[in-house]
C-alpha atoms as a PDB file:
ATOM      1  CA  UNK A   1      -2.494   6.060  22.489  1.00  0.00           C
ATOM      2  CA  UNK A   2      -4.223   4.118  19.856  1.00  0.00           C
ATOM      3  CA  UNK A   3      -3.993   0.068  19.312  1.00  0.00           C
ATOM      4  CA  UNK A   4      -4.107  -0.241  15.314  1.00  0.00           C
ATOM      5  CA  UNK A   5      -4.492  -3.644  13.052  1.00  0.00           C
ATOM      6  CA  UNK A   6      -2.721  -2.265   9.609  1.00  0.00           C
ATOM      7  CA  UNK A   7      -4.124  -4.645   6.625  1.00  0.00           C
ATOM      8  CA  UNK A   8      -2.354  -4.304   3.271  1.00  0.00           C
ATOM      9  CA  UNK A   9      -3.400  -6.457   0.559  1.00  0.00           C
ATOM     10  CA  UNK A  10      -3.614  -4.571  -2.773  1.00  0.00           C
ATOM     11  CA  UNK A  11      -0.538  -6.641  -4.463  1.00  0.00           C
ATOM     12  CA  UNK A  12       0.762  -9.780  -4.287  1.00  0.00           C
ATOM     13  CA  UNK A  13       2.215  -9.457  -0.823  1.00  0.00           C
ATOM     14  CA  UNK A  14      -0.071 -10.011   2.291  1.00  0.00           C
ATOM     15  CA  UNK A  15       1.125  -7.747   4.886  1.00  0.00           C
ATOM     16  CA  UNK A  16      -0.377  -7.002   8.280  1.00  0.00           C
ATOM     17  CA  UNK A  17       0.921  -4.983  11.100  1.00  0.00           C
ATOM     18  CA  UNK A  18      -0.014  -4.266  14.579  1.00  0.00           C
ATOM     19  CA  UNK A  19       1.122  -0.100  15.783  1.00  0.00           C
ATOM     20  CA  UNK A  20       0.589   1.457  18.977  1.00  0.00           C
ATOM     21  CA  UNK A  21       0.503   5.206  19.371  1.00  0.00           C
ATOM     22  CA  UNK A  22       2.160   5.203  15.543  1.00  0.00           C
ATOM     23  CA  UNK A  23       5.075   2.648  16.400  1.00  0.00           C
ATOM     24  CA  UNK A  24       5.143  -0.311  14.586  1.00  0.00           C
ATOM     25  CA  UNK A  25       5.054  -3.814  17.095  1.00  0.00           C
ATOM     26  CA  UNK A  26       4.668  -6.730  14.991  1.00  0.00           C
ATOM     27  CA  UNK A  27       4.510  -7.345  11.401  1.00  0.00           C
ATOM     28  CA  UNK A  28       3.622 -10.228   9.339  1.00  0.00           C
ATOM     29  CA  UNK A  29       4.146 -10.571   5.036  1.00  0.00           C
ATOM     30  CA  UNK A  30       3.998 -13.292   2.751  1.00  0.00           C
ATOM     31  CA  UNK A  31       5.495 -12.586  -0.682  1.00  0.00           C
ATOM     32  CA  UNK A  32       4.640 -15.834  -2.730  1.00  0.00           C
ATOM     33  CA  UNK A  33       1.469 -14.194  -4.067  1.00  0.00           C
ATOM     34  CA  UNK A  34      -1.807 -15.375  -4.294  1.00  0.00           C
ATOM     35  CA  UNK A  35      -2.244 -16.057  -0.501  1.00  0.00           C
ATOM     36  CA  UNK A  36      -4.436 -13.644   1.137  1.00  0.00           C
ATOM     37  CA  UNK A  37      -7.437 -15.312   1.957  1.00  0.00           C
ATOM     38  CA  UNK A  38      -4.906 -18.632   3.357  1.00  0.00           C
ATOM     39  CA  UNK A  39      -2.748 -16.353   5.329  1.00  0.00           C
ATOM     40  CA  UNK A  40      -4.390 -12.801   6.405  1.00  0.00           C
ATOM     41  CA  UNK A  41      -6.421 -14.167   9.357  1.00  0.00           C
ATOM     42  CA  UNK A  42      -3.454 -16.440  10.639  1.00  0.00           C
ATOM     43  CA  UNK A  43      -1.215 -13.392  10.257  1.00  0.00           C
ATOM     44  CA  UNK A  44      -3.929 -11.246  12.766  1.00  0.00           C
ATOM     45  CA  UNK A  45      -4.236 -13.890  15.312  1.00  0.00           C
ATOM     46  CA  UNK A  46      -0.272 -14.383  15.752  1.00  0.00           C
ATOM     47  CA  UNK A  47       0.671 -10.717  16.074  1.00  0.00           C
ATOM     48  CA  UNK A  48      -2.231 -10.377  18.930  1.00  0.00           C
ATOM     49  CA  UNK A  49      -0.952 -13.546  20.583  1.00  0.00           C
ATOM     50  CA  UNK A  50       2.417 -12.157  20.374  1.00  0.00           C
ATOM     51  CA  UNK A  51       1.591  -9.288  21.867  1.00  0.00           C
ATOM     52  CA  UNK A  52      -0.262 -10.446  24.190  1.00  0.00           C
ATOM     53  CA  UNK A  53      -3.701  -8.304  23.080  1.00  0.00           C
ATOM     54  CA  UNK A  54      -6.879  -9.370  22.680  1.00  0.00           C
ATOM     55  CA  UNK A  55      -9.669  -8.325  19.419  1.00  0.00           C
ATOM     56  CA  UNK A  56     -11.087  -6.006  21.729  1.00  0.00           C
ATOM     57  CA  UNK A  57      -8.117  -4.006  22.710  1.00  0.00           C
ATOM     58  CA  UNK A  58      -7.976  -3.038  19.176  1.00  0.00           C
ATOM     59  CA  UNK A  59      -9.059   0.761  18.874  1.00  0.00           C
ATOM     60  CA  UNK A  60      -9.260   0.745  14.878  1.00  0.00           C
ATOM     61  CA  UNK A  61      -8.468  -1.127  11.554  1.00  0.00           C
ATOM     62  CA  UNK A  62      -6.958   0.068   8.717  1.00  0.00           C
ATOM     63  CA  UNK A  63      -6.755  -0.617   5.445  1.00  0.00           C
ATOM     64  CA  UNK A  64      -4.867  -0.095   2.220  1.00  0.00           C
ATOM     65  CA  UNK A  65      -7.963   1.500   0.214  1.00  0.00           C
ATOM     66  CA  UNK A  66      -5.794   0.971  -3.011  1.00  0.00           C
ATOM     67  CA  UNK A  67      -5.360   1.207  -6.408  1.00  0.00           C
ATOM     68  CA  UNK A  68      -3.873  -2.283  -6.273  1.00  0.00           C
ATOM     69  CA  UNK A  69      -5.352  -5.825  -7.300  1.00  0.00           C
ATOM     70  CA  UNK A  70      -9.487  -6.479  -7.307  1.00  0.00           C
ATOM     71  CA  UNK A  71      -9.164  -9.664  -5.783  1.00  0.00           C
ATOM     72  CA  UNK A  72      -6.610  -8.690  -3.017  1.00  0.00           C
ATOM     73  CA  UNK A  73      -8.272  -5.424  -1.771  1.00  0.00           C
ATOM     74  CA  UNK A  74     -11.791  -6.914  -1.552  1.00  0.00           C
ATOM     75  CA  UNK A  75     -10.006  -9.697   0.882  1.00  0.00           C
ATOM     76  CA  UNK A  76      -8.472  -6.986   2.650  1.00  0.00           C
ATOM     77  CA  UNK A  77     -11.353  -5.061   3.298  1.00  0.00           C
ATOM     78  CA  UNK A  78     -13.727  -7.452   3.984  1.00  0.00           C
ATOM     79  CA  UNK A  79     -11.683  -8.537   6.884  1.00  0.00           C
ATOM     80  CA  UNK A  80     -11.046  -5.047   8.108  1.00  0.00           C
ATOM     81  CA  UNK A  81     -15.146  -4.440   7.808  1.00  0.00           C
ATOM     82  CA  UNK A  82     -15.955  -7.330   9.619  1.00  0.00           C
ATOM     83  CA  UNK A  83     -13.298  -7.165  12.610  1.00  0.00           C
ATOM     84  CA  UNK A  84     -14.097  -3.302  12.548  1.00  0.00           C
ATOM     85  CA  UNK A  85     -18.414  -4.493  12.962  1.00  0.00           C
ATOM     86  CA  UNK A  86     -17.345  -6.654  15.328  1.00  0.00           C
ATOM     87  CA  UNK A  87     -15.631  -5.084  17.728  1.00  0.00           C
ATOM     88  CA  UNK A  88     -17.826  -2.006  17.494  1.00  0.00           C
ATOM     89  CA  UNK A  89     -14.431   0.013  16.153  1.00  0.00           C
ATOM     90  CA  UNK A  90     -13.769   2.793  12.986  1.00  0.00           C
ATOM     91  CA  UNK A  91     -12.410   1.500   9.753  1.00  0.00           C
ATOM     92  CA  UNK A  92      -8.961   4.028   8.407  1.00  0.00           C
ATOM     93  CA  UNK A  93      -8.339   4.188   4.621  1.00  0.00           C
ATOM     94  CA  UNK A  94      -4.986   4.853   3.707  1.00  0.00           C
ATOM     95  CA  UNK A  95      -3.675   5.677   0.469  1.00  0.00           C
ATOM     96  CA  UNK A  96      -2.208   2.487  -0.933  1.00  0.00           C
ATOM     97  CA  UNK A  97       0.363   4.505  -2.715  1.00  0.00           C
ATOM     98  CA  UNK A  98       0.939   6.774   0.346  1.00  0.00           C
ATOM     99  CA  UNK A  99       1.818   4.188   2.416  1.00  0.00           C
ATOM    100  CA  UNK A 100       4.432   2.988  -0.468  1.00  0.00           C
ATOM    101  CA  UNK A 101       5.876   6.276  -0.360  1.00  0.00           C
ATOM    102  CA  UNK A 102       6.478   5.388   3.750  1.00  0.00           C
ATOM    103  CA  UNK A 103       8.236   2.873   3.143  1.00  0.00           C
ATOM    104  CA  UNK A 104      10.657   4.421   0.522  1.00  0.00           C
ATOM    105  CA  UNK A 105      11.096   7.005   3.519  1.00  0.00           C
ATOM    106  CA  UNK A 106      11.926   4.626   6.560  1.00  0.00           C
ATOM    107  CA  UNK A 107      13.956   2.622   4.228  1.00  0.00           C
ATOM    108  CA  UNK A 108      16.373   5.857   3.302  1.00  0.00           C
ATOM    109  CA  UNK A 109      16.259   6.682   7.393  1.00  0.00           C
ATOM    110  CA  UNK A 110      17.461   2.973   8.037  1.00  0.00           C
ATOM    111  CA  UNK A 111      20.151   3.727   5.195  1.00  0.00           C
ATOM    112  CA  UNK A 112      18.971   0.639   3.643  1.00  0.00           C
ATOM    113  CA  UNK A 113      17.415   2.740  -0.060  1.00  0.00           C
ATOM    114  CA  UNK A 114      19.975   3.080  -2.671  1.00  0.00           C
ATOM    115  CA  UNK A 115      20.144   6.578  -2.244  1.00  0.00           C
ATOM    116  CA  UNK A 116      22.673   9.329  -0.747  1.00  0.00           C
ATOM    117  CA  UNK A 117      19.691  12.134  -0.661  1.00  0.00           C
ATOM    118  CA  UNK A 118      15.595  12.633  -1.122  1.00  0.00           C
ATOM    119  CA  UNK A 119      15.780  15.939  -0.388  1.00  0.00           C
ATOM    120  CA  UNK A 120      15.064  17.673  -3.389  1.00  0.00           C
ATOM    121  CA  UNK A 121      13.746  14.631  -5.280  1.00  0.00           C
ATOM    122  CA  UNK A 122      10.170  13.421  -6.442  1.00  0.00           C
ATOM    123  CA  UNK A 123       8.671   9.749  -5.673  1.00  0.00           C
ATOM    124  CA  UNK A 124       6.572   7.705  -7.380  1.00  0.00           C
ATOM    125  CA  UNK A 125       5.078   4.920  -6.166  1.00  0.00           C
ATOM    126  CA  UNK A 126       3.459   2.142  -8.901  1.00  0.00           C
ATOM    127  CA  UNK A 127       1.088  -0.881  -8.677  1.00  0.00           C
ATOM    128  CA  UNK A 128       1.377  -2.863 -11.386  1.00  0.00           C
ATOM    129  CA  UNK A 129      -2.062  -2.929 -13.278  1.00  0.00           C
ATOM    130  CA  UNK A 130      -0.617  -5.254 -15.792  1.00  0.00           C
ATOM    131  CA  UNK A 131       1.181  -4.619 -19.695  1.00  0.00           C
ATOM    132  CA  UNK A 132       2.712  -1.260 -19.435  1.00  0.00           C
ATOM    133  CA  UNK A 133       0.057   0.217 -17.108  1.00  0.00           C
ATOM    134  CA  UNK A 134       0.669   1.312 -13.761  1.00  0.00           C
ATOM    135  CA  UNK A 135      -1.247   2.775 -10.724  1.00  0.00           C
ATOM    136  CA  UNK A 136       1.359   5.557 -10.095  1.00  0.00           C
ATOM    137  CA  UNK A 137       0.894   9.200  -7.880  1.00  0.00           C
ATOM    138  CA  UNK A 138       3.844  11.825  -7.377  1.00  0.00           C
ATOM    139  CA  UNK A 139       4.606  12.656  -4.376  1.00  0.00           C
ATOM    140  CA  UNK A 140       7.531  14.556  -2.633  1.00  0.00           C
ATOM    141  CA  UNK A 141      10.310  14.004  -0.018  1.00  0.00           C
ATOM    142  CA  UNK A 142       7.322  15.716   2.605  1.00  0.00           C
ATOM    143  CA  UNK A 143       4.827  13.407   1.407  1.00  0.00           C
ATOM    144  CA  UNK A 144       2.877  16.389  -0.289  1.00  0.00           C
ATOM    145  CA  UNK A 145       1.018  15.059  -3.546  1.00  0.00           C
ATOM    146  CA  UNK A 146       2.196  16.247  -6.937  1.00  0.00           C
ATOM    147  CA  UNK A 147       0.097  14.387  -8.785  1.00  0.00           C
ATOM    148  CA  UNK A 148      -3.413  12.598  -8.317  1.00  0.00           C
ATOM    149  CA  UNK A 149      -3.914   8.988  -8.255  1.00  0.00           C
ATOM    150  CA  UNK A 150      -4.200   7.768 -11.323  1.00  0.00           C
ATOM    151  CA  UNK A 151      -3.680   4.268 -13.808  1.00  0.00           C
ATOM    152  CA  UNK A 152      -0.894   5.773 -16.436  1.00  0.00           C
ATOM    153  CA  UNK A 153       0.381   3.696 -19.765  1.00  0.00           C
ATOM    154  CA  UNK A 154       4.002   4.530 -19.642  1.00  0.00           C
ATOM    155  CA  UNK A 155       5.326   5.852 -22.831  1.00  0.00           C
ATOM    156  CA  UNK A 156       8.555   7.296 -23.222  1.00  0.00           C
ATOM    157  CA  UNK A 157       7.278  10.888 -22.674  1.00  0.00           C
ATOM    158  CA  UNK A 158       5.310   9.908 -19.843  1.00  0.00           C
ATOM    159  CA  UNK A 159       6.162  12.428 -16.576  1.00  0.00           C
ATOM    160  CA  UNK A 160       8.285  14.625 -19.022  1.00  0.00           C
ATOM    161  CA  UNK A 161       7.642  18.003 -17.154  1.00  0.00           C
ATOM    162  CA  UNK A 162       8.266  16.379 -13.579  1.00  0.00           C
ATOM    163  CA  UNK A 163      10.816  14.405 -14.738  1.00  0.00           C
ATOM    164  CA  UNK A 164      12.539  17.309 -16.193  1.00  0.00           C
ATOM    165  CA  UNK A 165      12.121  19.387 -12.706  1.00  0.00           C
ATOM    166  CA  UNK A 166      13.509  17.372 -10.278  1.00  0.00           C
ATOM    167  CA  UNK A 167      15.164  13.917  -9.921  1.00  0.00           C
ATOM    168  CA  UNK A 168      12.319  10.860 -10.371  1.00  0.00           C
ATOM    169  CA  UNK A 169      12.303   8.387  -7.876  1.00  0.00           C
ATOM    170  CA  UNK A 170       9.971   5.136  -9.434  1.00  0.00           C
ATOM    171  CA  UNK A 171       9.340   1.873  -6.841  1.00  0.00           C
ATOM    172  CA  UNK A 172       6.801  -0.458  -6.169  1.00  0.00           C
ATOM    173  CA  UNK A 173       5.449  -3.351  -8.343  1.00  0.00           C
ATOM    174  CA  UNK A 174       4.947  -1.580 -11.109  1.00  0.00           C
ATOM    175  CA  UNK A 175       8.304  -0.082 -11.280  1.00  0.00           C
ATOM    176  CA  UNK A 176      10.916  -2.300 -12.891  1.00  0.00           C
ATOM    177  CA  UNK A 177       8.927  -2.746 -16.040  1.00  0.00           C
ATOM    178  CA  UNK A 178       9.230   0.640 -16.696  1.00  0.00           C
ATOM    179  CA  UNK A 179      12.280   0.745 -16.820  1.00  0.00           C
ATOM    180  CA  UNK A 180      12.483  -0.571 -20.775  1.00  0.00           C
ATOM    181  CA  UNK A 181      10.774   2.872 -21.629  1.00  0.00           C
ATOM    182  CA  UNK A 182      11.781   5.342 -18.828  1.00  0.00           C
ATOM    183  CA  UNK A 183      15.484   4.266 -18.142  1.00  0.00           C
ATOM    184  CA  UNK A 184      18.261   7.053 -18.305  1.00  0.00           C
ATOM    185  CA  UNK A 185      15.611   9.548 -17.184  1.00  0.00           C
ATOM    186  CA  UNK A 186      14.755   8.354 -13.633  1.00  0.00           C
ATOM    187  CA  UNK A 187      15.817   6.615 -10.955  1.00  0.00           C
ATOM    188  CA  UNK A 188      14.855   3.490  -9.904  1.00  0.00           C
ATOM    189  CA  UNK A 189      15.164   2.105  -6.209  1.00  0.00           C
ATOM    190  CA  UNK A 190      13.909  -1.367  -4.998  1.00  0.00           C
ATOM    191  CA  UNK A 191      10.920  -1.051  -2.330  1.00  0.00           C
ATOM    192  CA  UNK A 192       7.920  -3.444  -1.707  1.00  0.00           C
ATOM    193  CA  UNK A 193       5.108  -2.943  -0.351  1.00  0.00           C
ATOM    194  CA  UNK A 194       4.165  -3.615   3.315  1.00  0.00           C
ATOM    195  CA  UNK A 195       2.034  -2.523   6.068  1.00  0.00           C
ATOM    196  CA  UNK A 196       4.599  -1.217   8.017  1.00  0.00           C
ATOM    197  CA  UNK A 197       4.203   2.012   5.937  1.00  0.00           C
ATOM    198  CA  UNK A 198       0.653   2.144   6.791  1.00  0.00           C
ATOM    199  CA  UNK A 199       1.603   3.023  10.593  1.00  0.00           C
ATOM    200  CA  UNK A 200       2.218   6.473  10.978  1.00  0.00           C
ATOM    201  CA  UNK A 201      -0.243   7.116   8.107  1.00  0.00           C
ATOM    202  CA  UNK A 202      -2.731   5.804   9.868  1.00  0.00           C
ATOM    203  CA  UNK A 203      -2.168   7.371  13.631  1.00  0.00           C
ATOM    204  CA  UNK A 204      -2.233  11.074  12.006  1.00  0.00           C
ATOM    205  CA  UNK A 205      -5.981   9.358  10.371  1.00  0.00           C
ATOM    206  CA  UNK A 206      -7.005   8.723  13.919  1.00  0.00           C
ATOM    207  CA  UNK A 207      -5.894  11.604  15.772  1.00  0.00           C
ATOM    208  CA  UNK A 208      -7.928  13.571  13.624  1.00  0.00           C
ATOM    209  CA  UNK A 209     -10.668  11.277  13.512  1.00  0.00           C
ATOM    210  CA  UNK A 210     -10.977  10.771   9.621  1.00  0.00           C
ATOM    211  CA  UNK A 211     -12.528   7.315   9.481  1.00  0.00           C
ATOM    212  CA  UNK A 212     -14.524   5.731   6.524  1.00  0.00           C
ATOM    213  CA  UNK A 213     -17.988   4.656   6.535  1.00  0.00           C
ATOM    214  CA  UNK A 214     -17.679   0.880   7.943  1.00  0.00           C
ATOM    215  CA  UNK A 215     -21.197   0.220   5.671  1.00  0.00           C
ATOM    216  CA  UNK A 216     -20.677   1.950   2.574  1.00  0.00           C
ATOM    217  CA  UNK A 217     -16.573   2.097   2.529  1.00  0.00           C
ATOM    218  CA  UNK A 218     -15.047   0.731  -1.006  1.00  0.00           C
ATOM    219  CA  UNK A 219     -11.562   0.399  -2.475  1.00  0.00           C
ATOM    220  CA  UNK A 220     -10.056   2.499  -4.768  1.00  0.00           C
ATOM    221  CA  UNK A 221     -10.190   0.078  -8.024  1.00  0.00           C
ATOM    222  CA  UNK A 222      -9.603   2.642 -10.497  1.00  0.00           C
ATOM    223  CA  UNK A 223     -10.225   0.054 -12.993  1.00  0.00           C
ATOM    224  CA  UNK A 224     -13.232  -2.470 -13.392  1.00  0.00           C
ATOM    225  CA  UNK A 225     -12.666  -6.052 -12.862  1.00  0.00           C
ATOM    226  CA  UNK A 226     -12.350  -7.843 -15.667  1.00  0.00           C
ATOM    227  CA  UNK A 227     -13.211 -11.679 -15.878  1.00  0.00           C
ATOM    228  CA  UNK A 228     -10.350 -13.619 -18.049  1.00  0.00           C
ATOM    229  CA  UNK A 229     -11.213 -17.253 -19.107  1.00  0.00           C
ATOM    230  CA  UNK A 230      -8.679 -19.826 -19.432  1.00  0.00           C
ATOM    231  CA  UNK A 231      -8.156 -21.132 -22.642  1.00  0.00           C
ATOM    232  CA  UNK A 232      -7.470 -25.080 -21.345  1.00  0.00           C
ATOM    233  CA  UNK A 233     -10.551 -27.331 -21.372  1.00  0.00           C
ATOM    234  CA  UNK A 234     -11.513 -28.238 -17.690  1.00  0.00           C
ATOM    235  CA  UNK A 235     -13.547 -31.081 -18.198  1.00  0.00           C
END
């Protein structure tokens, strides 16, 4: 049995969930963007008073490691790092994109994803990284990785072989835009990112004890953060 605080911030949604023994028990998700830092703590104290649990009956944290948005994993982690020094407990990684892939998955099994079959078919998750760039990995129906994680311009010949193999599955942020480029050779299927998908990701992490180092732990970024300036005069 293991007590896990799920923390996904890498896109615009803030999602937390709260899993015992790989079931999910509460979940929290705001989708307005832009909100992490206003509503990720509120979200963790509701779904332990809900529940009835304290901080310290927490056994780990999690937390989407990325590719997703500078500014929303270092929120997510720094929370995760600081309840996980706190309470003395390990910090889990999960693969941002992995857990996308979950929920694809447990959105088929609800019969919920426009789709009559995965078996057979290839996913790929995308975070958008802004233009016509992605954060994108290839995955199949078992979860087994096709592809490594990696930040892709989408071209028209982009995934040809792959595509070509199997029928492509694209979701996720990053998704829809591609669309313009990609459209008549794969299919697309409306899924969002959440914590929920973190859940059974993140049991199989604990059972076999693969934590991250709490001190030294940092998200995937895949690209470096780049400081924009506004062109309107503030003063």
């Amino acid at each position: 049995m293991a007590l896990i605080l799920n923390i996904e911030t890498g896109t615009d949604i803030c999602s937390a969930a709260l899993s015992n023994n790989g079931e999910l028990l509460s979940l929290r998700e705001n989708t307005e963007g832009r909100g992490h830092a206003k509503y990720l703590a509120v979200y963790i104290k509701e779904m332990l008073r809900e529940m009835n649990v304290k901080p310290e009956d927490l056994e780990a944290v999690a937390v989407g490691m990325g590719p997703g948005s500078y500014t929303g994993l270092r929120i997510g982690v720094s929370v995760a790092k600081g309840l996980c020094y706190a309470l003395n407990i390990p910090l889990i990684a999960v693969n941002s994109l992995k857990s996308l892939l979950c929920v694809a998955l447990e959105d088929f099994e609800a019969g919920i994803l426009d789709m009559k079959n995965v078996q057979g078919s290839l996913f790929c998750p995308m975070i958008d990284a802004r233009r016509m760039e992605v954060y994108c990995q290839v995955f199949d129906a078992a979860g087994m990785e096709y592809t490594p994680v990696e930040a892709k311009i989408i071209a028209a010949d982009s995934f040809n072989g792959l595509i070509n193999e199997k029928q492509f599955v694209i979701f996720g942020s990053g998704a829809e835009k591609c669309l313009g480029v990609l459209e008549g050779k794969v299919k697309y299927v409306d899924v969002k990112h959440s914590a929920r998908g973190m859940v059974k990701v993140s049991q199989e992490l604990f059972d076999k004890a693969e934590f991250a180092d709490t001190a030294y732990f940092e998200p995937l970024y895949l690209k470096d953060f780049v400081l924009t300036t506004t062109p309107k005069k503030l003063f």
